[in-house]
N, C-alpha and C. Protein backbone atom coordinates (compact mmCIF):
# COMPACT_ATOMS: atom_id res chain seq x y z
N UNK A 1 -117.33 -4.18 -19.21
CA UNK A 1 -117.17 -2.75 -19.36
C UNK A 1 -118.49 -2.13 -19.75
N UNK A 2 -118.85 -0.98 -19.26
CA UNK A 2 -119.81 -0.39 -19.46
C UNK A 2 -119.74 0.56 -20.52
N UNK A 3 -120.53 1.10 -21.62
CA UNK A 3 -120.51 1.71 -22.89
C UNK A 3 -120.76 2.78 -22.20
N UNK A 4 -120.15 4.01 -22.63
CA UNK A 4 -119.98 5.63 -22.59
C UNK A 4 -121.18 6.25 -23.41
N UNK A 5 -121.56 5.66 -24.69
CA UNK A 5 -121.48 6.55 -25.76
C UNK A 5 -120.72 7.70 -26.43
N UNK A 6 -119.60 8.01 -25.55
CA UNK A 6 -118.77 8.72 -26.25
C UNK A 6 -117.58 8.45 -26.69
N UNK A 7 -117.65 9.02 -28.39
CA UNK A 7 -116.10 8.66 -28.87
C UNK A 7 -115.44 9.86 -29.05
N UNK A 8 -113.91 10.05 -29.20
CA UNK A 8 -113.15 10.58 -29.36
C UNK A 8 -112.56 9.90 -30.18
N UNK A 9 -111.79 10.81 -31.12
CA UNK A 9 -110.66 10.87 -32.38
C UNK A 9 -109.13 10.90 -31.68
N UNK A 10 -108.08 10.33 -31.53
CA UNK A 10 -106.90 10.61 -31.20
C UNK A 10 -106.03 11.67 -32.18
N UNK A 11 -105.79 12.78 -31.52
CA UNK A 11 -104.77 13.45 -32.46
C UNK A 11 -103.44 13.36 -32.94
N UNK A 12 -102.46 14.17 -33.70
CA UNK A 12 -101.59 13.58 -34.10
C UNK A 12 -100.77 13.43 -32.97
N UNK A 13 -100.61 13.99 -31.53
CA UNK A 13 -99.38 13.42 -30.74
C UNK A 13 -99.85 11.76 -30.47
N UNK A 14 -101.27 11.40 -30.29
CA UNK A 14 -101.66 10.49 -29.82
C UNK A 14 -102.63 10.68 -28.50
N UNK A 15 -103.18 11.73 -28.78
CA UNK A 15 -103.62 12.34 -27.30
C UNK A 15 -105.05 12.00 -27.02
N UNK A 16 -106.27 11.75 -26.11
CA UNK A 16 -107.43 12.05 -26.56
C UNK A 16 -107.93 12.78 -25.42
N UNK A 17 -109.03 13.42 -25.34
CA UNK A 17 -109.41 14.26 -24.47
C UNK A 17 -110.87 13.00 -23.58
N UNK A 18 -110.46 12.59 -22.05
CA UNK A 18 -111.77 12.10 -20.97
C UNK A 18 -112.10 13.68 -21.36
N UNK A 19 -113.73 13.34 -21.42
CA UNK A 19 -115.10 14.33 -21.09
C UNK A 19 -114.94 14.53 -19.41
N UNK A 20 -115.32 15.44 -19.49
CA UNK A 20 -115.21 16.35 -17.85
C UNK A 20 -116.07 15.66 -17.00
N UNK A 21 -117.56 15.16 -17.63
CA UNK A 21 -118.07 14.56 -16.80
C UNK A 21 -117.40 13.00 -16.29
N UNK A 22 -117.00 12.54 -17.00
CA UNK A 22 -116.46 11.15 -16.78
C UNK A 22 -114.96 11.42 -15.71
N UNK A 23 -114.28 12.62 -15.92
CA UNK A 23 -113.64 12.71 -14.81
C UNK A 23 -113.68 13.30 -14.06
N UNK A 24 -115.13 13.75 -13.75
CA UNK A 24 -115.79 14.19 -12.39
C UNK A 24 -115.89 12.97 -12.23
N UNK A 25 -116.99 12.22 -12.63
CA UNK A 25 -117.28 11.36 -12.02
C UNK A 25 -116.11 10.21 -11.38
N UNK A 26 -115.19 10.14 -11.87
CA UNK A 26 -114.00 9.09 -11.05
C UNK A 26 -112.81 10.14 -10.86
N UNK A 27 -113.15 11.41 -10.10
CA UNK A 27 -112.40 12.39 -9.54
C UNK A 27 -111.08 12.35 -10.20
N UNK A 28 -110.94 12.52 -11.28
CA UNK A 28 -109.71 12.87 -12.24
C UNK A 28 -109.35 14.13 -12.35
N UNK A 29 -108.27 14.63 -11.56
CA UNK A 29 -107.93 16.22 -11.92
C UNK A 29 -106.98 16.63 -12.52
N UNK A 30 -107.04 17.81 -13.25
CA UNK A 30 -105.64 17.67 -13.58
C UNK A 30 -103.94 17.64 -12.97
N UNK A 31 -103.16 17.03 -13.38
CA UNK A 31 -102.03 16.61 -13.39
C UNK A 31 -102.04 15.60 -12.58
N UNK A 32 -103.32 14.50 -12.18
CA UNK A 32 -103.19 13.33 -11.88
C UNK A 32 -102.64 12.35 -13.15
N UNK A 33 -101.79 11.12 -12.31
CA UNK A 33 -101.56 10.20 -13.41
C UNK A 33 -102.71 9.04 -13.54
N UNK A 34 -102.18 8.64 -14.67
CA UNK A 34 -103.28 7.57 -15.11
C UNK A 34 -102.68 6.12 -15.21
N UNK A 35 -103.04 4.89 -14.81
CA UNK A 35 -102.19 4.05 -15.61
C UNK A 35 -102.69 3.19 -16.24
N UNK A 36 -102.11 2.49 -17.64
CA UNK A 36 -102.84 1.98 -18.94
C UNK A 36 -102.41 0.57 -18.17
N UNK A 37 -103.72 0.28 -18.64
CA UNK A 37 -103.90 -1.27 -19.08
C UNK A 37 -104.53 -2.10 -20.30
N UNK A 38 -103.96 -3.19 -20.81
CA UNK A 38 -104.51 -3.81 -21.71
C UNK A 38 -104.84 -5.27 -21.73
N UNK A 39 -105.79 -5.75 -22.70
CA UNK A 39 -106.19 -6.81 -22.20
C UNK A 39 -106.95 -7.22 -23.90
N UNK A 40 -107.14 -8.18 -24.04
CA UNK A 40 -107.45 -8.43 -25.91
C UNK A 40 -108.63 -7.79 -25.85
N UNK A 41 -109.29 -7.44 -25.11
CA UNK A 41 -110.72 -6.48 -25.55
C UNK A 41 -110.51 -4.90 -25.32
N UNK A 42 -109.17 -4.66 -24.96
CA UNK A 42 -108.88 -3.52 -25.03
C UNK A 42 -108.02 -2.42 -24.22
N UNK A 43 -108.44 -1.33 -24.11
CA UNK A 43 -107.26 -0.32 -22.85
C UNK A 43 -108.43 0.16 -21.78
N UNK A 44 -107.63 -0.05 -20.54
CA UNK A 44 -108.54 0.33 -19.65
C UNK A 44 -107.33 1.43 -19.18
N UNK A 45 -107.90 2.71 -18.72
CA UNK A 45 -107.44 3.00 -17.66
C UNK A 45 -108.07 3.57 -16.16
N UNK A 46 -106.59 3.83 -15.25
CA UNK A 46 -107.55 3.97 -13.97
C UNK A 46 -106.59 4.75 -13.03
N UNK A 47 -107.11 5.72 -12.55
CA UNK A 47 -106.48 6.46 -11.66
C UNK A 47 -105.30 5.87 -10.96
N UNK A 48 -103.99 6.84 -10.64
CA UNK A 48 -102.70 5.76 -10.48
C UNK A 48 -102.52 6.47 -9.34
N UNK A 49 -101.82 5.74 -8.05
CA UNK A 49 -101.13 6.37 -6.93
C UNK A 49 -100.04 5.65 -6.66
N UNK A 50 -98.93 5.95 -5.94
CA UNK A 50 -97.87 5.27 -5.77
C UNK A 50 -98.09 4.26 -4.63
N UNK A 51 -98.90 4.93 -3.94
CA UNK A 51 -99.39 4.21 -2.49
C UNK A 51 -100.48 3.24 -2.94
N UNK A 52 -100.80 2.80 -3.89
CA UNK A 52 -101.70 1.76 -4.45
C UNK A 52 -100.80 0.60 -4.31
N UNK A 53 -99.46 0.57 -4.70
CA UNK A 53 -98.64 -0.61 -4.24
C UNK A 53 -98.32 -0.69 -2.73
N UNK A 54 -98.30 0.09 -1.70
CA UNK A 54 -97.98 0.44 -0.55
C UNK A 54 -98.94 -0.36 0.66
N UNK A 55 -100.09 -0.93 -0.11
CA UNK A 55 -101.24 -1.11 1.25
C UNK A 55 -100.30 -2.02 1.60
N UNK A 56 -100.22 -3.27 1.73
CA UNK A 56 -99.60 -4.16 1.92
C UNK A 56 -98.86 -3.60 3.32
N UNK A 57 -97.79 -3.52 2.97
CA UNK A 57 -96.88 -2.52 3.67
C UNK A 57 -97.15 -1.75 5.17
N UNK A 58 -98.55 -0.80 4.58
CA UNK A 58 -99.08 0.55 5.24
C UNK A 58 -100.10 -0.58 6.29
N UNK A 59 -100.80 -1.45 6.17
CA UNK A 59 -101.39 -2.93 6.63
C UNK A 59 -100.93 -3.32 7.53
N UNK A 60 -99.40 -3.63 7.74
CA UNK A 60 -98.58 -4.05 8.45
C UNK A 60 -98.12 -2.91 9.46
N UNK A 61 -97.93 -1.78 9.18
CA UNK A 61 -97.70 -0.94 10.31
C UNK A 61 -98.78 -0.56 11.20
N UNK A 62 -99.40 -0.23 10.37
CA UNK A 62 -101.06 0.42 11.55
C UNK A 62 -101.15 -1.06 12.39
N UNK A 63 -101.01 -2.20 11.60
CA UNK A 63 -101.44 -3.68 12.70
C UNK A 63 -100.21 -3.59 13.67
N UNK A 64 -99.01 -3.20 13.64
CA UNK A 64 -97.68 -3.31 14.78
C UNK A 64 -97.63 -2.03 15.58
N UNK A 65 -98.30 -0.85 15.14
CA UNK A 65 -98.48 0.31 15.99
C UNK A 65 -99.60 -0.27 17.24
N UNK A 66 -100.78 -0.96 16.37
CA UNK A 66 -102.11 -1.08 17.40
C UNK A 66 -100.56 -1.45 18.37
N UNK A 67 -100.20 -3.34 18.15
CA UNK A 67 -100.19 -3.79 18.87
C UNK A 67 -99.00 -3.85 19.82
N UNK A 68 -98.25 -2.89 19.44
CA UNK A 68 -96.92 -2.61 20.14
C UNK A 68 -97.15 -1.44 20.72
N UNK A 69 -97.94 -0.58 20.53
CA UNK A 69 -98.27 0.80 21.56
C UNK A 69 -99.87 0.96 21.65
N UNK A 70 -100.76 0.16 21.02
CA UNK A 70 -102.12 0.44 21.62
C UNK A 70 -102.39 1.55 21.15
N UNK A 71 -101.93 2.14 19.75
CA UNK A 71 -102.63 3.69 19.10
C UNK A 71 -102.83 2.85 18.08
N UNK A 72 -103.76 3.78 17.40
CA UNK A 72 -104.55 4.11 15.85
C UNK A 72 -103.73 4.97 14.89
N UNK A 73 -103.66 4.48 13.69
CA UNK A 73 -103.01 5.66 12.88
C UNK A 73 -103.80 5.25 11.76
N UNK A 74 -103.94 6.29 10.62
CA UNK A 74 -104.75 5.72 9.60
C UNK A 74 -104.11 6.47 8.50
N UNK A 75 -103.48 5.67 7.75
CA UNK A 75 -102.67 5.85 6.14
C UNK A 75 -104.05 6.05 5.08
N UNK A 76 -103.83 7.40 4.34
CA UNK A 76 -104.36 7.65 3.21
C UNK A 76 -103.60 7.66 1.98
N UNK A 77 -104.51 7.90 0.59
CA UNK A 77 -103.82 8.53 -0.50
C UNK A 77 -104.21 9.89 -0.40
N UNK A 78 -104.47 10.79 -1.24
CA UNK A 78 -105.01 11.97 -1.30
C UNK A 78 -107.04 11.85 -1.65
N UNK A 79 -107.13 11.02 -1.83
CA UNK A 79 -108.17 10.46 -1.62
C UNK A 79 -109.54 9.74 -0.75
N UNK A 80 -108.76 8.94 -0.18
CA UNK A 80 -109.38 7.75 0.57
C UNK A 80 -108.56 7.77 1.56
N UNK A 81 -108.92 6.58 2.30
CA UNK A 81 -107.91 5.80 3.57
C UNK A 81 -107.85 4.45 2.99
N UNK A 82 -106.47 4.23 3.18
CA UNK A 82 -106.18 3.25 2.13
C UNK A 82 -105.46 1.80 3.55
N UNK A 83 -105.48 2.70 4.37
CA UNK A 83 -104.99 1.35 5.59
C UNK A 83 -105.61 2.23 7.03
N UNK A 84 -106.01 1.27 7.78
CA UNK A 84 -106.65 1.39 9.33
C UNK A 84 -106.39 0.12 10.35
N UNK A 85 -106.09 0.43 11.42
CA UNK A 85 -105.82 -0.02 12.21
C UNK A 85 -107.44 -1.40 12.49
N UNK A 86 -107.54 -1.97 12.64
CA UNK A 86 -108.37 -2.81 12.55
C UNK A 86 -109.51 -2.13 13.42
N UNK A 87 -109.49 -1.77 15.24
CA UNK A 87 -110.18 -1.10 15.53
C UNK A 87 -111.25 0.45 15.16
N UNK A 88 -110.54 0.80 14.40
CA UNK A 88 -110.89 1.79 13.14
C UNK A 88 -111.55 1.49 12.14
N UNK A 89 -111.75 -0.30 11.77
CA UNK A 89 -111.73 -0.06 10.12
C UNK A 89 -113.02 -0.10 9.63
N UNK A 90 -114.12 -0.13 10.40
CA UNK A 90 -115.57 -0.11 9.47
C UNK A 90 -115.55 1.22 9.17
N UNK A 91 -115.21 2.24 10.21
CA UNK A 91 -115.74 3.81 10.29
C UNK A 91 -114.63 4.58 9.13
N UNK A 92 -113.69 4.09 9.19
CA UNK A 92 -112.42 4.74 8.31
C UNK A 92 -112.34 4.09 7.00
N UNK A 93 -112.17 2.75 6.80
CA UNK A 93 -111.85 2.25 5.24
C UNK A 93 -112.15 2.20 4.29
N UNK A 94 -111.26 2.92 3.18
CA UNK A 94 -111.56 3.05 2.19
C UNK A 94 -113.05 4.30 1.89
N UNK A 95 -113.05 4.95 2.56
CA UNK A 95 -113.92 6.13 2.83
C UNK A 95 -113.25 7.37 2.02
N UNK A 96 -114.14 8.32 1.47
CA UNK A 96 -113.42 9.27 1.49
C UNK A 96 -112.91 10.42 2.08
N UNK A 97 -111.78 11.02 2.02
CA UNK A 97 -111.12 12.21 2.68
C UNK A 97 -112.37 13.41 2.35
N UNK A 98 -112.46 14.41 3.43
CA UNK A 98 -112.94 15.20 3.14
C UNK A 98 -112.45 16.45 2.95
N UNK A 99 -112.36 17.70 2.46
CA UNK A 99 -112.03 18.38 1.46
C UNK A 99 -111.08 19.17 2.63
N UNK A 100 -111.26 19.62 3.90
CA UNK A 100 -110.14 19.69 4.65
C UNK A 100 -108.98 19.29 5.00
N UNK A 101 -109.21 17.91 5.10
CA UNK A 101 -108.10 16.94 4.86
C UNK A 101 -107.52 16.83 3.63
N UNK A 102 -108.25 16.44 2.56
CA UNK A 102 -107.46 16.79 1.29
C UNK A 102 -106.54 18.27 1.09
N UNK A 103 -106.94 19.11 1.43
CA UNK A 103 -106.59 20.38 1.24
C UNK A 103 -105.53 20.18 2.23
N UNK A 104 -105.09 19.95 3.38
CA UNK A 104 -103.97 19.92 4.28
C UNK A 104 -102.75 18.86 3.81
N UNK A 105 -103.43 17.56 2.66
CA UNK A 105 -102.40 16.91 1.74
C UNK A 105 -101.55 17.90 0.81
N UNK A 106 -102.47 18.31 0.36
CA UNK A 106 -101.94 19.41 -0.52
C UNK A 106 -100.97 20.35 -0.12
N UNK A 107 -101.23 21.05 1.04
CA UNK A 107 -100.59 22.12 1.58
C UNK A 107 -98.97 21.35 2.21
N UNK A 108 -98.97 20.00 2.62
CA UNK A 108 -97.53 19.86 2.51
C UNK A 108 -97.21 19.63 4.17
N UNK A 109 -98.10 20.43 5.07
CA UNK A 109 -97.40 21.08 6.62
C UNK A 109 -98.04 19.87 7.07
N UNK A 110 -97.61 19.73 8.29
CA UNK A 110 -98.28 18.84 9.33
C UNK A 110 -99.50 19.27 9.92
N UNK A 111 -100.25 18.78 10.97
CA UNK A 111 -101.62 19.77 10.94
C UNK A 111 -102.11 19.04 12.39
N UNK A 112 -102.42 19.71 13.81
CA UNK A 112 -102.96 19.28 14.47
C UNK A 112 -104.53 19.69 14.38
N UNK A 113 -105.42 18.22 15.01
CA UNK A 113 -106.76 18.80 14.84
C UNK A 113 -107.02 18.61 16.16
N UNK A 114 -107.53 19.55 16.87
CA UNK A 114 -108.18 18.94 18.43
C UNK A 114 -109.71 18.81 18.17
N UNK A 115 -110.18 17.62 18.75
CA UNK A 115 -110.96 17.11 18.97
C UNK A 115 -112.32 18.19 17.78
N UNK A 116 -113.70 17.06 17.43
CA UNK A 116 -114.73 17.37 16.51
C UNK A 116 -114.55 17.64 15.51
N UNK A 117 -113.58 17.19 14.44
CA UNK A 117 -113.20 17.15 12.85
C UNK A 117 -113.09 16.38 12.37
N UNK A 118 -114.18 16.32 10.99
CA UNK A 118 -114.20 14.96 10.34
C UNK A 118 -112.99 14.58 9.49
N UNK A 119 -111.98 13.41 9.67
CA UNK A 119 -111.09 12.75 8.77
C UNK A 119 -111.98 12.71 7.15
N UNK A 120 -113.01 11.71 7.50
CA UNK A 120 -113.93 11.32 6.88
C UNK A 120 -115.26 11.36 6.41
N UNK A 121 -115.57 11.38 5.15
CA UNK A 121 -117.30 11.99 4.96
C UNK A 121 -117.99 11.01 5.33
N UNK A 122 -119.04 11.62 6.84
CA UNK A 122 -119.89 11.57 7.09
C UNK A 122 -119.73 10.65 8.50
N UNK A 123 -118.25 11.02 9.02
CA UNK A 123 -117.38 10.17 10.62
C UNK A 123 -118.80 10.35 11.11
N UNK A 124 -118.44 9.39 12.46
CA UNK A 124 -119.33 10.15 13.64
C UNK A 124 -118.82 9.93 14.48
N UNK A 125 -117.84 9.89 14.94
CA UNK A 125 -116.83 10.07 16.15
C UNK A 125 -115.98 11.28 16.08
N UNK A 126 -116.07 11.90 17.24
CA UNK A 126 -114.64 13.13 17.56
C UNK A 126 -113.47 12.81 18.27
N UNK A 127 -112.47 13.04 17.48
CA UNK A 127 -111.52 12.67 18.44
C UNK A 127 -110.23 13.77 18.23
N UNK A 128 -109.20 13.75 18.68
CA UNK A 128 -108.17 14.90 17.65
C UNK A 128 -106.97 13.97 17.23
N UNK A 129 -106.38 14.70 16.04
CA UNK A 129 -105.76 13.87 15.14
C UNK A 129 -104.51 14.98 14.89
N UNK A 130 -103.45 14.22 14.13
CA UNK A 130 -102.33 14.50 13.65
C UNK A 130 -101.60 14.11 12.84
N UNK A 131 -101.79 15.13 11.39
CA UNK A 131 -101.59 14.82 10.42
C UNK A 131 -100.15 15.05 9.65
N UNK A 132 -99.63 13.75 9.43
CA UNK A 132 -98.57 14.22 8.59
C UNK A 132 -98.41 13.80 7.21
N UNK A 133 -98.05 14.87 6.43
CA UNK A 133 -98.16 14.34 4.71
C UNK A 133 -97.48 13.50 4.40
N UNK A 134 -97.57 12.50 3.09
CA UNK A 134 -96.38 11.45 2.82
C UNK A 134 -96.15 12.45 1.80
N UNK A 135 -94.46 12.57 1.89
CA UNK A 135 -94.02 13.28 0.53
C UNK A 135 -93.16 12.89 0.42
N UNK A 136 -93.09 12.50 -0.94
CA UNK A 136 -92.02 11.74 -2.27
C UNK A 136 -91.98 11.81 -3.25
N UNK A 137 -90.71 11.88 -3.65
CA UNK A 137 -90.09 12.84 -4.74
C UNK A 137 -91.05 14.04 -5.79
N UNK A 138 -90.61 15.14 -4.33
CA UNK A 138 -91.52 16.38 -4.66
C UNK A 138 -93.18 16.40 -4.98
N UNK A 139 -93.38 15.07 -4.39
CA UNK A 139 -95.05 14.93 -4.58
C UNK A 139 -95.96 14.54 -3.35
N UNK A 140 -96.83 15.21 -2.53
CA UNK A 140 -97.47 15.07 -1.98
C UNK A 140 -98.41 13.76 -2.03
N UNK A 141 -98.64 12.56 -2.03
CA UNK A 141 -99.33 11.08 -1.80
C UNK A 141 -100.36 11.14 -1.12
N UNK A 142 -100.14 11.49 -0.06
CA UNK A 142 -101.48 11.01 1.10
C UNK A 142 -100.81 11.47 2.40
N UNK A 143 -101.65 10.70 3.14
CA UNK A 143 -101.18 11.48 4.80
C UNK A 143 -100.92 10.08 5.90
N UNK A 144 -99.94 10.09 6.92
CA UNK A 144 -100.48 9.63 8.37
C UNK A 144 -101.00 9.93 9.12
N UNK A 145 -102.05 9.70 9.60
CA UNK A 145 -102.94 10.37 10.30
C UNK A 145 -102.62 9.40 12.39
N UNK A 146 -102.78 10.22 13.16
CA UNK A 146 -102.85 9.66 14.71
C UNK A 146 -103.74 10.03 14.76
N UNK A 147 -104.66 8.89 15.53
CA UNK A 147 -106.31 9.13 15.93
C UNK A 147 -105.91 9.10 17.72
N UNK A 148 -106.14 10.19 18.51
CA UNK A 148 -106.39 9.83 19.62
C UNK A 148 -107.21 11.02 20.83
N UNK A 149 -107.59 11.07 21.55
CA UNK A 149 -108.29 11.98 22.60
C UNK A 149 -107.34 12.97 23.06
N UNK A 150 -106.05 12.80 22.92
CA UNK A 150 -105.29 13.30 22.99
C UNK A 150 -103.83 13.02 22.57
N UNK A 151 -103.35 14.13 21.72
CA UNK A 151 -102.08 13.75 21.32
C UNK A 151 -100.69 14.47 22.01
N UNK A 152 -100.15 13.39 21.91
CA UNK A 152 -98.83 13.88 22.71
C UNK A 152 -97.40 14.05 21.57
N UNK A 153 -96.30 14.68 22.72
CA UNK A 153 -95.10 14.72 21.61
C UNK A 153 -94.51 13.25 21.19
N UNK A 154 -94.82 12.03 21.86
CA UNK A 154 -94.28 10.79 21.57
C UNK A 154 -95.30 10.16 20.21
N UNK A 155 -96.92 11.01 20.56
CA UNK A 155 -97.47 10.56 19.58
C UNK A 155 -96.94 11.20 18.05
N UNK A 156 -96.79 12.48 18.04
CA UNK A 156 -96.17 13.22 16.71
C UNK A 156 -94.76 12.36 16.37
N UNK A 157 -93.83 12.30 17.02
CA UNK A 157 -92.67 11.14 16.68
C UNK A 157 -93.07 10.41 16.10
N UNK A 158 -94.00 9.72 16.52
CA UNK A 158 -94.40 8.51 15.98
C UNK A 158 -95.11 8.42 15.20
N UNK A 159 -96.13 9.15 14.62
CA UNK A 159 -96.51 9.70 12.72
C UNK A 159 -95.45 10.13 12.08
N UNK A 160 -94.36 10.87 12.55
CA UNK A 160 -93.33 10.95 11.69
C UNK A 160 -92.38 9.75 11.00
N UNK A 161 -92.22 9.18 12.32
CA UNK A 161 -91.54 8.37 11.87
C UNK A 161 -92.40 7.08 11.30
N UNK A 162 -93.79 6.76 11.12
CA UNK A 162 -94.48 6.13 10.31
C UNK A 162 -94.20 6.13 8.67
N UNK A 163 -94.01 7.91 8.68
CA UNK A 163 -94.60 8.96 7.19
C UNK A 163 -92.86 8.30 6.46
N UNK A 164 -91.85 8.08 7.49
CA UNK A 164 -90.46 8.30 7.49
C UNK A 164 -90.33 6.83 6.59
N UNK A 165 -90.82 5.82 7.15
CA UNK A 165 -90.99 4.48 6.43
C UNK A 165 -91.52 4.09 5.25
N UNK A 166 -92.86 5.11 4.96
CA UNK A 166 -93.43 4.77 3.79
C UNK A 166 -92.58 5.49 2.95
N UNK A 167 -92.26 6.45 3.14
CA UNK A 167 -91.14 8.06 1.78
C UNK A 167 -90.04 6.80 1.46
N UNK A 168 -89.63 6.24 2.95
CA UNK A 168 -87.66 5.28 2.48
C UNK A 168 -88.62 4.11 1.40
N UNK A 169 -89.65 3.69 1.12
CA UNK A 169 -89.95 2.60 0.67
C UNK A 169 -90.14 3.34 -0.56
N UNK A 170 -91.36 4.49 -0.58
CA UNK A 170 -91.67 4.70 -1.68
C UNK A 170 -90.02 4.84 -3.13
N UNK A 171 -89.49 5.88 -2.28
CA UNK A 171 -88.08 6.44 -3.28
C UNK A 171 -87.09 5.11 -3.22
């Protein structure tokens, strides 16, 4: 563990206040959760998503989409991309969302992009995409994303019903 230099006092609920810079720096906003860990040298914590248990899972579909229909889809949190289709995965994984995309997690709607919009900071491929939010129990997660040159109505079905698998798992 790396030393802060900063301490904090816990108050009487038990509360303590992260410094702003420290959750800039590991993008902590408010009404994100946190989750505690302990260990005999102490409490760690670390940014929590529900879809942090999900790769596994989200792994397995993008690999049976490639190979049962020959598309790309790429599972995020509100964050990152947290699963890619293997053909995808140097340019996409584990990258971060960029503030458009985040902002269209947020907003809840589905979202077509035609072609020249970055998923990702600092893509370099154009392609158009179709985004659908994962939402569970009243909380916005992350997105399915379809990567293709062109999207069709079988392709939107089929982010839905991706988004449809992770929500029945998550709840």
């Amino acid at each position: 563990m790396k030393a802060t230099g900063v301490v904090r006092r816990i108050d009487d609920l038990g509360r303590i206040v992260i410094p702003k810079e420290i959750r800039r720096n590991f993008k902590i906003n408010e009404g994100d959760s946190l989750e505690i860990f302990v260990d005999s040298n102490g409490i760690i914590l670390k940014k929590y998503s529900l879809l942090d248990d999900m790769v596994e899972i989200a792994n397995h579909l993008v690999d049976s989409v490639l190979k049962v229909y020959g598309k790309n889809i790429i599972i995020t949190d509100k964050e990152k991309v947290i699963a890619v289709s293997k053909e995808l995965n140097k340019e996409y994984y584990d990258k971060e969302l960029t503030s458009t995309i985040k902002e269209k997690i947020e907003e809840r709607n589905e979202f077509l992009i035609q072609n020249d919009t970055m998923i990702v900071l600092n893509q370099k491929n154009s392609s158009s995409y179709y985004l659908v939010p994962i939402l569970a129990n009243s909380d916005s997660l992350g997105s399915v994303i379809f990567v293709d040159q062109e999207i069709t109505g079988e392709d939107k079905n089929l982010t839905k019903f991706i988004t449809s698998i992770l929500v029945k798992n998550i709840e």
